[in-house]
PDB file of N, CA and C in Angstrom:
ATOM      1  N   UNK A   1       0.851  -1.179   0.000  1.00  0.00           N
ATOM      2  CA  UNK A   1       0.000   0.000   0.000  1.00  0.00           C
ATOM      3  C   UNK A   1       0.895   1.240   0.000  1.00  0.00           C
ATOM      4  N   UNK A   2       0.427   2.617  -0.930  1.00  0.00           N
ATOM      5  CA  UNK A   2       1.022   3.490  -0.795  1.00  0.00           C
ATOM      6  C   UNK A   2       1.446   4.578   0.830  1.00  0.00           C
ATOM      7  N   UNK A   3       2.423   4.678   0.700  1.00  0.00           N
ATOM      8  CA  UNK A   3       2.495   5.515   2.339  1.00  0.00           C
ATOM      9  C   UNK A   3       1.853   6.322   2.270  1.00  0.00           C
ATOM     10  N   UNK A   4       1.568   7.256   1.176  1.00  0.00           N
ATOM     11  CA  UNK A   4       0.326   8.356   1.318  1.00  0.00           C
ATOM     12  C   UNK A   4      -1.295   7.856   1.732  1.00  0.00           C
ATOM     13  N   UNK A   5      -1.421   6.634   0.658  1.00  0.00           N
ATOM     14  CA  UNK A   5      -2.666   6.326   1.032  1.00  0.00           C
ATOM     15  C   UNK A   5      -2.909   5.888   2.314  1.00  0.00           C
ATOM     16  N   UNK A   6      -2.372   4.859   3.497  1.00  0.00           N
ATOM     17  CA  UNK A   6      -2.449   4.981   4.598  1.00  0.00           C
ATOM     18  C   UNK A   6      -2.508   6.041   5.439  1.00  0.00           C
ATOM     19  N   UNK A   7      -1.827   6.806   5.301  1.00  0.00           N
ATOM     20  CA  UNK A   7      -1.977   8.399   5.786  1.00  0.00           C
ATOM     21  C   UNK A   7      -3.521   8.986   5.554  1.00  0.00           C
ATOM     22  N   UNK A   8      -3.248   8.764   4.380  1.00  0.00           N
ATOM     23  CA  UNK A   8      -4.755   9.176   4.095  1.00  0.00           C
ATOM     24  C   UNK A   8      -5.719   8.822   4.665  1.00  0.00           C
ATOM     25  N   UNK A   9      -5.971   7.464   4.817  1.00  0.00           N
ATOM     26  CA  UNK A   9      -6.882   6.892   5.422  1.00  0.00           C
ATOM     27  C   UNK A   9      -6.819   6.931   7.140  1.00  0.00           C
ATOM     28  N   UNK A  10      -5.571   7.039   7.367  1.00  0.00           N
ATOM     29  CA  UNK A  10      -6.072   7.235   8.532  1.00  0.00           C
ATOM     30  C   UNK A  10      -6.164   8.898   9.067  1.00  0.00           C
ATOM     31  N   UNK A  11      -6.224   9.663   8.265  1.00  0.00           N
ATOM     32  CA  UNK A  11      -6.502  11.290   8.610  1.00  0.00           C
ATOM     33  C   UNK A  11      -8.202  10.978   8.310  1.00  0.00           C
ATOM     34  N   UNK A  12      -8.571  10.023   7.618  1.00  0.00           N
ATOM     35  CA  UNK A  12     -10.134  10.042   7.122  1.00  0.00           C
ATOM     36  C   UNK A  12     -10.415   9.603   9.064  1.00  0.00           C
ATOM     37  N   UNK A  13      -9.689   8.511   9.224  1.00  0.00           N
ATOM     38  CA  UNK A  13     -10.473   8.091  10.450  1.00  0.00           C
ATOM     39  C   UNK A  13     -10.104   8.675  11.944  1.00  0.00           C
ATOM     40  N   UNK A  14      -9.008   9.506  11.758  1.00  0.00           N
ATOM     41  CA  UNK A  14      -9.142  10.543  12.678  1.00  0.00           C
ATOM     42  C   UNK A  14     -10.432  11.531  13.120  1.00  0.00           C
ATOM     43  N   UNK A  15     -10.339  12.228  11.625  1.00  0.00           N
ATOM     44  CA  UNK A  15     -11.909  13.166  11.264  1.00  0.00           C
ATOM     45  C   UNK A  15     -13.053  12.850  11.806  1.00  0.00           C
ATOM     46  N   UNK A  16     -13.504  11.434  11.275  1.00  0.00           N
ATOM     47  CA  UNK A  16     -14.148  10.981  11.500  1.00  0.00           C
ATOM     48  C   UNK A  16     -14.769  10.601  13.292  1.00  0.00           C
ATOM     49  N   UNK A  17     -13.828   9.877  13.681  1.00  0.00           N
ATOM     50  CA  UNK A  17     -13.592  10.034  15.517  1.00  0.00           C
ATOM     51  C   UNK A  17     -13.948  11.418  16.114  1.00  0.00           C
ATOM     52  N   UNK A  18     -13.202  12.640  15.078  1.00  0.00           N
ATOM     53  CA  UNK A  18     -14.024  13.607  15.873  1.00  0.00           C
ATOM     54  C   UNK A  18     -15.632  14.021  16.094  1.00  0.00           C
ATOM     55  N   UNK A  19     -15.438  13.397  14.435  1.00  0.00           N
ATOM     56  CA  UNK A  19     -16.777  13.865  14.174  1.00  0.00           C
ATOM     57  C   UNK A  19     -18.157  13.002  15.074  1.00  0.00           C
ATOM     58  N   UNK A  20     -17.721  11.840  15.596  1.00  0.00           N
ATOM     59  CA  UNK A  20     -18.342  11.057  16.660  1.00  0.00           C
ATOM     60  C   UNK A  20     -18.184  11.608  18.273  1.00  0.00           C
ATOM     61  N   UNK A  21     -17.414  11.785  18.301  1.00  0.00           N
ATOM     62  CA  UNK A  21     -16.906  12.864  19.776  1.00  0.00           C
ATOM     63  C   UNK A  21     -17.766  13.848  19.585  1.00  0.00           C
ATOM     64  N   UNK A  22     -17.870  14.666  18.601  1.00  0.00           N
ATOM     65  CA  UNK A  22     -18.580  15.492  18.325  1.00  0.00           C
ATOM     66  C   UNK A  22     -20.288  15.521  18.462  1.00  0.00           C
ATOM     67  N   UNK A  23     -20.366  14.397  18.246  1.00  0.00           N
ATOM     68  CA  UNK A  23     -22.092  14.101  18.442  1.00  0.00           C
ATOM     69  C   UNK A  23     -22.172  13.310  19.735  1.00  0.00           C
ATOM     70  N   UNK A  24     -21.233  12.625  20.055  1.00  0.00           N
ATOM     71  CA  UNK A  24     -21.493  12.151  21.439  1.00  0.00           C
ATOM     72  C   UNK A  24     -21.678  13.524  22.513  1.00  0.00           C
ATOM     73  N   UNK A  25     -20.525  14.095  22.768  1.00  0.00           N
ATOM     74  CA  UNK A  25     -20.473  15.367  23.547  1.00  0.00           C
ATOM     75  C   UNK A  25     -21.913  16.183  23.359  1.00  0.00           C
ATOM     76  N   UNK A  26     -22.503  15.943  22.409  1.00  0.00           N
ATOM     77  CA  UNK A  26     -23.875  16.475  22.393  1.00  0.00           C
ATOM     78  C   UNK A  26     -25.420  16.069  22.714  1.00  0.00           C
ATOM     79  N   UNK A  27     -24.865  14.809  22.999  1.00  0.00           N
ATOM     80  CA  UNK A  27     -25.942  13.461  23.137  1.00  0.00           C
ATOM     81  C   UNK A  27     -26.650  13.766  21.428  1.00  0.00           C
ATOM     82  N   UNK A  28     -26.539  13.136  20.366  1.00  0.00           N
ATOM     83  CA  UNK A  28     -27.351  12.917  19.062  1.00  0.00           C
ATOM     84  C   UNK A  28     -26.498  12.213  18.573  1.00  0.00           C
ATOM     85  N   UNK A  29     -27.086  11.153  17.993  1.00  0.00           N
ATOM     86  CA  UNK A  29     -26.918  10.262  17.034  1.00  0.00           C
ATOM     87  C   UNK A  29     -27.121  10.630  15.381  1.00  0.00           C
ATOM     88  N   UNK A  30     -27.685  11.670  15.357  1.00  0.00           N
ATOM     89  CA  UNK A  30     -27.393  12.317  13.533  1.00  0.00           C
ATOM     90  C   UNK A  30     -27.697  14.027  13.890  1.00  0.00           C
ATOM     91  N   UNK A  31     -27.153  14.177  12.525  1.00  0.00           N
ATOM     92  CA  UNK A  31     -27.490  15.904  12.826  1.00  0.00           C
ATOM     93  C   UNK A  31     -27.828  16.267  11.545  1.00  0.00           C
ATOM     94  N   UNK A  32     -28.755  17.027  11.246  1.00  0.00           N
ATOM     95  CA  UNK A  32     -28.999  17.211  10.070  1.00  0.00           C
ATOM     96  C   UNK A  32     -28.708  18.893   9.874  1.00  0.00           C
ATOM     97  N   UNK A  33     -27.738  18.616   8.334  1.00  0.00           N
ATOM     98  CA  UNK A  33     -27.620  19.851   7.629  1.00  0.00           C
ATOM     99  C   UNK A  33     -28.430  20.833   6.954  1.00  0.00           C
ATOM    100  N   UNK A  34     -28.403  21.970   7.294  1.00  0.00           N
ATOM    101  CA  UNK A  34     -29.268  22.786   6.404  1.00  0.00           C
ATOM    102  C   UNK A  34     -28.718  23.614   5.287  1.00  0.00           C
ATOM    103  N   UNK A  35     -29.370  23.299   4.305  1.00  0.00           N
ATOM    104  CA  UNK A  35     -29.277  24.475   2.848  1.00  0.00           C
ATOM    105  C   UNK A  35     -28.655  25.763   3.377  1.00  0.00           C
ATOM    106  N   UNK A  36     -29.505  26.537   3.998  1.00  0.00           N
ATOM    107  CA  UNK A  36     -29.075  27.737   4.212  1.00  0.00           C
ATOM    108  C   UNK A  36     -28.163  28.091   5.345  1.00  0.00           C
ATOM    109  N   UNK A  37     -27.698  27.017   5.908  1.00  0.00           N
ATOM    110  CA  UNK A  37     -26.415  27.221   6.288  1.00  0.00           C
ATOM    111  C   UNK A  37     -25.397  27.180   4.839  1.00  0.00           C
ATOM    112  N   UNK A  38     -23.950  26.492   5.824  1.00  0.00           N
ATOM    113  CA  UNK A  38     -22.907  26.590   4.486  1.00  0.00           C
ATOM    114  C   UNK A  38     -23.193  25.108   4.475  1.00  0.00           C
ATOM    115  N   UNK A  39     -23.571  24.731   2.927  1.00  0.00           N
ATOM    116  CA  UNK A  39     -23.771  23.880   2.607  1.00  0.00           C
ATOM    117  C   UNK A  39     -22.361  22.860   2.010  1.00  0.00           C
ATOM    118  N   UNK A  40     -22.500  21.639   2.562  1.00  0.00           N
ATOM    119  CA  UNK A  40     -21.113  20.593   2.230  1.00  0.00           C
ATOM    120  C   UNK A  40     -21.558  19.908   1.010  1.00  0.00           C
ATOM    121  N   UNK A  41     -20.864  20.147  -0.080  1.00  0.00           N
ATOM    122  CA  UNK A  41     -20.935  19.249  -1.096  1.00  0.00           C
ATOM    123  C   UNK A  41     -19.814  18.525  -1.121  1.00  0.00           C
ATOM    124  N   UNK A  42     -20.256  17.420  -1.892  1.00  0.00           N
ATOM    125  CA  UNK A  42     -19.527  15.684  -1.433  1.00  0.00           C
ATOM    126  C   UNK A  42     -19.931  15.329  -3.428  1.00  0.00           C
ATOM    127  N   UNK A  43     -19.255  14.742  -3.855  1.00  0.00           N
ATOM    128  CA  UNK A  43     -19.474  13.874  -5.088  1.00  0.00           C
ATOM    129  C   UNK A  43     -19.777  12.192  -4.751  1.00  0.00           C
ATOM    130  N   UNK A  44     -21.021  11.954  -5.505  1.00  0.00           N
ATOM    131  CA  UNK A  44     -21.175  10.448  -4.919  1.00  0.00           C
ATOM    132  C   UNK A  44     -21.326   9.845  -6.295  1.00  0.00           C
ATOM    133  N   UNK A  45     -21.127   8.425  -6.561  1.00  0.00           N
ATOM    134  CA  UNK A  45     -21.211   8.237  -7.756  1.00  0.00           C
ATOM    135  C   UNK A  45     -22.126   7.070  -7.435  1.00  0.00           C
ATOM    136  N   UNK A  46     -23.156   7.048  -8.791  1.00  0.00           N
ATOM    137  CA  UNK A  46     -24.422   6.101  -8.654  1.00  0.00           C
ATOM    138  C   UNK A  46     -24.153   4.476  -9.251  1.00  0.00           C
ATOM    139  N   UNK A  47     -25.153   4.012  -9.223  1.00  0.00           N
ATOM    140  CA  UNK A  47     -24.704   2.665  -9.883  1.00  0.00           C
ATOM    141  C   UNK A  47     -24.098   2.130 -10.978  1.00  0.00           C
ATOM    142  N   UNK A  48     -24.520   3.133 -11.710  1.00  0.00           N
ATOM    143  CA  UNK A  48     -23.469   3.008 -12.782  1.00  0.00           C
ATOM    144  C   UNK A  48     -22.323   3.777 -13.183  1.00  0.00           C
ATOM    145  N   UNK A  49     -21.546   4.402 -11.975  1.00  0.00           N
ATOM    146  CA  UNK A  49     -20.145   5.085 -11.945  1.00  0.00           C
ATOM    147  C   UNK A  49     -20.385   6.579 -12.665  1.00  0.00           C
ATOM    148  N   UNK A  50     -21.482   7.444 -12.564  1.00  0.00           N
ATOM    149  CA  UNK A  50     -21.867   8.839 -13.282  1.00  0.00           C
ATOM    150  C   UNK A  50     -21.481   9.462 -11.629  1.00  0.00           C
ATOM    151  N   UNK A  51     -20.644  10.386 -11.707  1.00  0.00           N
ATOM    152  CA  UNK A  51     -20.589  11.203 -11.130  1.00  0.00           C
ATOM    153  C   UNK A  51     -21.874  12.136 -10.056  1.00  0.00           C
ATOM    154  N   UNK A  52     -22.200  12.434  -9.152  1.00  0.00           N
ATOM    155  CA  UNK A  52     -22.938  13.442  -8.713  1.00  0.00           C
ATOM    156  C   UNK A  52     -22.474  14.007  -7.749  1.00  0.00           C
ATOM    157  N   UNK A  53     -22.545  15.380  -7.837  1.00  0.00           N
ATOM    158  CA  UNK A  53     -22.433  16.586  -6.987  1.00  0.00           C
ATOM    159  C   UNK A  53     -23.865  16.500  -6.164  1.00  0.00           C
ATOM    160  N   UNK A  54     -23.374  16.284  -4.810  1.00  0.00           N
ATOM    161  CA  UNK A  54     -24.500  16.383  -3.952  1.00  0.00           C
ATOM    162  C   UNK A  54     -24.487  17.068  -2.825  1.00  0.00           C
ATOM    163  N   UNK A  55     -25.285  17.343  -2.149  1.00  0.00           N
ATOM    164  CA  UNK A  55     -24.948  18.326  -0.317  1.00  0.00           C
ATOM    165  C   UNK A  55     -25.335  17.506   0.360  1.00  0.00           C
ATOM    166  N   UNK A  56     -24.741  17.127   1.626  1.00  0.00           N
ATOM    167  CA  UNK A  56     -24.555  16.844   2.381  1.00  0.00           C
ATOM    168  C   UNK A  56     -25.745  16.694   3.551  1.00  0.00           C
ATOM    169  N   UNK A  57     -26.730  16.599   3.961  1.00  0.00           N
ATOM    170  CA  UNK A  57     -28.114  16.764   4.805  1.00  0.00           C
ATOM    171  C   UNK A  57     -28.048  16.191   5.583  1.00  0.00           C
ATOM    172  N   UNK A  58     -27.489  14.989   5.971  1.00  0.00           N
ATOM    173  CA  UNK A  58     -27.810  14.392   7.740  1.00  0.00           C
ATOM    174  C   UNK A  58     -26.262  13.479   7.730  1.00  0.00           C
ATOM    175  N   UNK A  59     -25.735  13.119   8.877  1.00  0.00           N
ATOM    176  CA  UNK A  59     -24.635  12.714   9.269  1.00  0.00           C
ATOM    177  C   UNK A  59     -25.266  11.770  10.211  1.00  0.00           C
ATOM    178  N   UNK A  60     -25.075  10.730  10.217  1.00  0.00           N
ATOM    179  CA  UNK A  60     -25.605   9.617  11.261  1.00  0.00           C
ATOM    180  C   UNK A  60     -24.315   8.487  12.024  1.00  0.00           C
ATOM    181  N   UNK A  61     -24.101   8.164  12.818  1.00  0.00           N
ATOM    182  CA  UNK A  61     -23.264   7.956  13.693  1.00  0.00           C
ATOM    183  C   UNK A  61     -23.671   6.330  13.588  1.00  0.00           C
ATOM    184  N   UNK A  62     -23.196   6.064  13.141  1.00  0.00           N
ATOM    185  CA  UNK A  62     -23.065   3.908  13.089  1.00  0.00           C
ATOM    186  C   UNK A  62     -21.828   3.555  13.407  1.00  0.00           C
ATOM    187  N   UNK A  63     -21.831   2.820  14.867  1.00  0.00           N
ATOM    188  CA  UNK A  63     -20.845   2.216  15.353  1.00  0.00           C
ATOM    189  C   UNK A  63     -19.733   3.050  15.660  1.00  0.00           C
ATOM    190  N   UNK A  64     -18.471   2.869  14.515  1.00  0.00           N
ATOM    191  CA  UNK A  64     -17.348   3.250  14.496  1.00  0.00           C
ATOM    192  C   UNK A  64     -16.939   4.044  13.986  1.00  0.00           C
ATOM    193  N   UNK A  65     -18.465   4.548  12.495  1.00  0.00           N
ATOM    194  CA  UNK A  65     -18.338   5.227  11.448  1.00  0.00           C
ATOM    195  C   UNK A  65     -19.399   6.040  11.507  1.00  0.00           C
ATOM    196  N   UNK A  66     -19.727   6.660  10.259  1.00  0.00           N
ATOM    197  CA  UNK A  66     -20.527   7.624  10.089  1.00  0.00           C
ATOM    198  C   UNK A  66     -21.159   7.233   8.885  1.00  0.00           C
ATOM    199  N   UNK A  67     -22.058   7.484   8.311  1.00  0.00           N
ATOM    200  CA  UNK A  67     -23.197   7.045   6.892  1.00  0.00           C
ATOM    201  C   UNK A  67     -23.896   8.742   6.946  1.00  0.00           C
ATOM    202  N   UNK A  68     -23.613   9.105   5.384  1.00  0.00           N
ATOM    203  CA  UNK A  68     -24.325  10.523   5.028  1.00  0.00           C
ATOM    204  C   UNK A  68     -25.732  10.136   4.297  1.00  0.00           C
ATOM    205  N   UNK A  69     -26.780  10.967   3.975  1.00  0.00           N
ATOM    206  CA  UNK A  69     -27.866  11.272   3.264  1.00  0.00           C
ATOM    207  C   UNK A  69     -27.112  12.114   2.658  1.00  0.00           C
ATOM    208  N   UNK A  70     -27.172  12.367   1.128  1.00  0.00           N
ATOM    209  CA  UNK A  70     -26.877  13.436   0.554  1.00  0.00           C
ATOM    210  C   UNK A  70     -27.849  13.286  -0.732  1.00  0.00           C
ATOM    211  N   UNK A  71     -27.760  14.869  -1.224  1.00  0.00           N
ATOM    212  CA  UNK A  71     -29.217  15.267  -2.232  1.00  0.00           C
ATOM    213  C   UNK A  71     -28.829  15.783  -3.231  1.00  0.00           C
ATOM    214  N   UNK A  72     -28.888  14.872  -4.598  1.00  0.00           N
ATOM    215  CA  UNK A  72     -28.246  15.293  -5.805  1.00  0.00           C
ATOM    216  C   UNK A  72     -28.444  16.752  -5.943  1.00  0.00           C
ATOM    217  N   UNK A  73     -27.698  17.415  -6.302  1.00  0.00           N
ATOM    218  CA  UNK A  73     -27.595  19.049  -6.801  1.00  0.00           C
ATOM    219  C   UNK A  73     -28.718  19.139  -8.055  1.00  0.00           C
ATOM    220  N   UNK A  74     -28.959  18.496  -9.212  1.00  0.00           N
ATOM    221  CA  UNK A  74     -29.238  18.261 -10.276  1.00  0.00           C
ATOM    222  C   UNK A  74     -30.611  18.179 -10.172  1.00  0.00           C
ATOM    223  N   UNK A  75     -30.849  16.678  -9.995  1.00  0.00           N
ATOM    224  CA  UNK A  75     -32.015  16.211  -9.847  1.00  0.00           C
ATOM    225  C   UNK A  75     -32.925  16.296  -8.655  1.00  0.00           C
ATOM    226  N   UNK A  76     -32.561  16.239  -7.799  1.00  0.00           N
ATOM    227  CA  UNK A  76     -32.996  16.630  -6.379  1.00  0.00           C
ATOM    228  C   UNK A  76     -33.080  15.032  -5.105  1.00  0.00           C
ATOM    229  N   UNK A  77     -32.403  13.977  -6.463  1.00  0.00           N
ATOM    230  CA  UNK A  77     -33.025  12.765  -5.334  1.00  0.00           C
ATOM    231  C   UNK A  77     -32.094  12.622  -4.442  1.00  0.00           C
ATOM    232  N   UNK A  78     -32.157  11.570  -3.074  1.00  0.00           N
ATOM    233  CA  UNK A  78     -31.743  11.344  -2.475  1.00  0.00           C
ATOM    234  C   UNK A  78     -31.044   9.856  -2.386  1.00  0.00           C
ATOM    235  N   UNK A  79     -29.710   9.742  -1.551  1.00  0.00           N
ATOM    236  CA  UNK A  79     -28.581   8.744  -1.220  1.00  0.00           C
ATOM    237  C   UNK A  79     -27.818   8.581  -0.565  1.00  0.00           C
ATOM    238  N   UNK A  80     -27.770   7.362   0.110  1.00  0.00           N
ATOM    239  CA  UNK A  80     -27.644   7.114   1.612  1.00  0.00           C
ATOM    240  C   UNK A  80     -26.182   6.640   1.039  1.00  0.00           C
ATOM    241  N   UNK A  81     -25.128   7.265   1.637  1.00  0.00           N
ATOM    242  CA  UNK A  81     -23.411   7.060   1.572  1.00  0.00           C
ATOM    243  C   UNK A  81     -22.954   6.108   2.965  1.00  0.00           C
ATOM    244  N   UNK A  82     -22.365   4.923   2.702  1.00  0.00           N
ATOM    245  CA  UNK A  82     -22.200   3.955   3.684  1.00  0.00           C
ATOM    246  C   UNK A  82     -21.028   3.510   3.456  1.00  0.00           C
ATOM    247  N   UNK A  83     -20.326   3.755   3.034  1.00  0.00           N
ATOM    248  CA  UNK A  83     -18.915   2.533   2.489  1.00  0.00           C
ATOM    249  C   UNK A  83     -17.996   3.713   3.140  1.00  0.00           C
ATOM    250  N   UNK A  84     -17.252   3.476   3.753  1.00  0.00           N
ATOM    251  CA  UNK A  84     -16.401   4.192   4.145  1.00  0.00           C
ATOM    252  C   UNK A  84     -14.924   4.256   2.840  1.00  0.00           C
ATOM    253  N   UNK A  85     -15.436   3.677   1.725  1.00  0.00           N
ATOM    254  CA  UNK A  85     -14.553   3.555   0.601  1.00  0.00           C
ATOM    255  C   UNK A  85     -15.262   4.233  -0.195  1.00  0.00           C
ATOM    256  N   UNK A  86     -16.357   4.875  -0.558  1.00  0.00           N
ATOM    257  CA  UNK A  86     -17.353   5.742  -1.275  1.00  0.00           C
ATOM    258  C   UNK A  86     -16.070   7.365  -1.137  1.00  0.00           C
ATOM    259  N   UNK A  87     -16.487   7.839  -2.013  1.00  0.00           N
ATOM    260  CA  UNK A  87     -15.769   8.954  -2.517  1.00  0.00           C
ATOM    261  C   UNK A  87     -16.247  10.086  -1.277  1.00  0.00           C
ATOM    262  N   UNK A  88     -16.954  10.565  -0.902  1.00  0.00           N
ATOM    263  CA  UNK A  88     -17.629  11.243  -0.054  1.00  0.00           C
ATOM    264  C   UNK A  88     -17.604  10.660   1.487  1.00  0.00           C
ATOM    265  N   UNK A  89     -16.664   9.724   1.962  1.00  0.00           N
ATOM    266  CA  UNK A  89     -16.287   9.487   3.418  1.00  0.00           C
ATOM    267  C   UNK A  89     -15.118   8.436   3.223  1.00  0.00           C
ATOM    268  N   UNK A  90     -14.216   9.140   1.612  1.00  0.00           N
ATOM    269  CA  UNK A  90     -12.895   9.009   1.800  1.00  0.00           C
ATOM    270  C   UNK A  90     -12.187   9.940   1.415  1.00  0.00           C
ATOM    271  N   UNK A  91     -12.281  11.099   1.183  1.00  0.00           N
ATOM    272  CA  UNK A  91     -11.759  12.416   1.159  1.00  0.00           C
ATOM    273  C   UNK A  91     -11.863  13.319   2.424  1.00  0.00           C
ATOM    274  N   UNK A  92     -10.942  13.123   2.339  1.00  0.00           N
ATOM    275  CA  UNK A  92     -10.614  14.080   4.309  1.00  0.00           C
ATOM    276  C   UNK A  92     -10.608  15.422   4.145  1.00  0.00           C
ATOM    277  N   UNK A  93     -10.761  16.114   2.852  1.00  0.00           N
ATOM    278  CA  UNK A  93     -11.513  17.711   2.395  1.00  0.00           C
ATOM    279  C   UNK A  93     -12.954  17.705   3.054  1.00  0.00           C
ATOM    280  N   UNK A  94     -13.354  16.593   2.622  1.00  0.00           N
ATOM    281  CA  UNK A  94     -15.080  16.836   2.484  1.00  0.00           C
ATOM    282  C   UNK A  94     -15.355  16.614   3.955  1.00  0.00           C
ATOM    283  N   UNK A  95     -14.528  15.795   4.577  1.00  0.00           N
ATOM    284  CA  UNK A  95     -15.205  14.892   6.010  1.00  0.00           C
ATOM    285  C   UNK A  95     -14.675  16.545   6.918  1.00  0.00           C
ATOM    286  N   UNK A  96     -13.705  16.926   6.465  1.00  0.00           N
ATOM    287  CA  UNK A  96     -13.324  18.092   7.207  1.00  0.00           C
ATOM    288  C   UNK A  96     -14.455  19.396   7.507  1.00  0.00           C
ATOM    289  N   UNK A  97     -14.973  19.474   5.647  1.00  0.00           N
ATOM    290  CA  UNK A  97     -15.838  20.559   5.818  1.00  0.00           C
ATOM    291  C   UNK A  97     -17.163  19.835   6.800  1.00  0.00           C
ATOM    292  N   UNK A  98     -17.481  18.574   6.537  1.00  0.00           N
ATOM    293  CA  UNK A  98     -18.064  17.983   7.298  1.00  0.00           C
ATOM    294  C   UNK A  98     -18.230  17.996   9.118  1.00  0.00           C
ATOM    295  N   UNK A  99     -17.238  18.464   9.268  1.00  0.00           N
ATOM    296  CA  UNK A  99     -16.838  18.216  10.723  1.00  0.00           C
ATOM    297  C   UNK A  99     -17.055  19.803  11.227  1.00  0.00           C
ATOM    298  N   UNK A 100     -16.350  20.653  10.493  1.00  0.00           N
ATOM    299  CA  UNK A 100     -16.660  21.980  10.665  1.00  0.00           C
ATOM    300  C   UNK A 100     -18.081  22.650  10.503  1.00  0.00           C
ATOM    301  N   UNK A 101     -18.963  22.366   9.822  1.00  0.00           N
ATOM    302  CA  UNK A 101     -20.242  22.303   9.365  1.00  0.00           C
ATOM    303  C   UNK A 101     -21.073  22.084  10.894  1.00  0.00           C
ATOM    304  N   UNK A 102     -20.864  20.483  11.594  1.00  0.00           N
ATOM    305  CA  UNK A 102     -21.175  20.201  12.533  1.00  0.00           C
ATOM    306  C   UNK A 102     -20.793  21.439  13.664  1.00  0.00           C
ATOM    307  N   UNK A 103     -19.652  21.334  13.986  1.00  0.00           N
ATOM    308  CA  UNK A 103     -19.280  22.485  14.888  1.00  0.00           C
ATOM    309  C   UNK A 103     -19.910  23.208  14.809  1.00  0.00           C
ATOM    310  N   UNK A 104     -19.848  23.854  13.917  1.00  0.00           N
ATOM    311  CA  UNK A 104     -20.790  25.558  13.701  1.00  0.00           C
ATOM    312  C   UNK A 104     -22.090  25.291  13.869  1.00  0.00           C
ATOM    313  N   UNK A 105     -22.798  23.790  13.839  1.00  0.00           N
ATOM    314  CA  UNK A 105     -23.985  23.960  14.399  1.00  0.00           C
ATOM    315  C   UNK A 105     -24.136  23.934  16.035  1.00  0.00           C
ATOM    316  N   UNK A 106     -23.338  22.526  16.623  1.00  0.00           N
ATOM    317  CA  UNK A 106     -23.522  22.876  18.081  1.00  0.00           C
ATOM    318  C   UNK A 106     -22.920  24.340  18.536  1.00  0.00           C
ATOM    319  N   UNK A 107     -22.050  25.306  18.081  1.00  0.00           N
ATOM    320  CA  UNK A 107     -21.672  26.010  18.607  1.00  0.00           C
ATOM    321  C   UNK A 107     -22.669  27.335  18.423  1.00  0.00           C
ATOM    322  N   UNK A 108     -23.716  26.865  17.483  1.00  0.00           N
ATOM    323  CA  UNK A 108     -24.772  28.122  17.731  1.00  0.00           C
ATOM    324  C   UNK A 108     -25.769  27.605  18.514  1.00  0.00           C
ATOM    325  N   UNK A 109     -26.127  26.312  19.012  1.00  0.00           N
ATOM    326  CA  UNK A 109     -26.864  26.063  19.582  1.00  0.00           C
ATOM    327  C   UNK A 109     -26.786  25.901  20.880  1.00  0.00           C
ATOM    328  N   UNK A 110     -25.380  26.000  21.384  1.00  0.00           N
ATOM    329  CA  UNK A 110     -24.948  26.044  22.582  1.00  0.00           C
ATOM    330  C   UNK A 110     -25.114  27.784  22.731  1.00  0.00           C
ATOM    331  N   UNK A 111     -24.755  28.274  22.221  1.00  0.00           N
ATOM    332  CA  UNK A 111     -24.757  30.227  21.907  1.00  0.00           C
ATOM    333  C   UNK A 111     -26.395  30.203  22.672  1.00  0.00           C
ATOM    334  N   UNK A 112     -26.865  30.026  21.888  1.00  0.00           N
ATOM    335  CA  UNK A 112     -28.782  30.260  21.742  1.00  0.00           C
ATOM    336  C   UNK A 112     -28.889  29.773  23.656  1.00  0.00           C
ATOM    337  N   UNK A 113     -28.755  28.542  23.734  1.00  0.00           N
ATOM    338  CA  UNK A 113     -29.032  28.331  25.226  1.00  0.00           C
ATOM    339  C   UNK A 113     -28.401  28.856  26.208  1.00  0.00           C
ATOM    340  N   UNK A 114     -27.480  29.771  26.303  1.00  0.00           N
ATOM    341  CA  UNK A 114     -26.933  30.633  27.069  1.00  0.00           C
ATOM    342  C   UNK A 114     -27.838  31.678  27.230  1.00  0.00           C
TER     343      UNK A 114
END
């Protein structure tokens, strides 16, 4: 295996750990993204390997990992991202904006209850 790609993968599953810390520390098991926040786009590719640009809408916490909903840009449908080998929760760009996305929500919602 390449030394980058291990690296890689394990900066994915660093991210990721936070991003579970992150919802634990909050008690929730998913969090859902909104449009009119800053929206995370992720590329997912469908069954037959076509590309889609999609955003990002709920983050759900399974086990060890994480599984996205995301909503084609295009068409408007929806797709549940599970493979931690899927293009969209193996890019440590996206899981990043991902993680930051999250933050900025508990950190306004912690704001608000003050």
């Amino acid at each position: 295996m390449n030394i980058f790609q291990k690296r890689i993968e394990n900066l994915c599953d660093e991210i990721v750990g936070r991003i579970l810390a992150l919802m634990q520390a909050n008690s929730v098991s998913e969090v859902i993204l909104k449009d009119n926040d800053n929206p995370v786009y992720v590329i997912w590719f469908d069954k037959t390997g076509d590309p889609c640009e999609c955003s990002v809408h709920k983050v759900t916490a399974v086990g060890e990992g994480i599984t996205l909903e995301v909503r084609d840009k295009i068409t408007g449908e929806n797709y549940k991202v599970t493979s931690r080998h899927e293009a969209a929760l193996a890019n440590p760009v996206w899981l990043n904006e991902i993680l930051e996305a999250i933050n900025d929500i508990f950190l306004e919602k912690n704001t608000e209850a003050e």
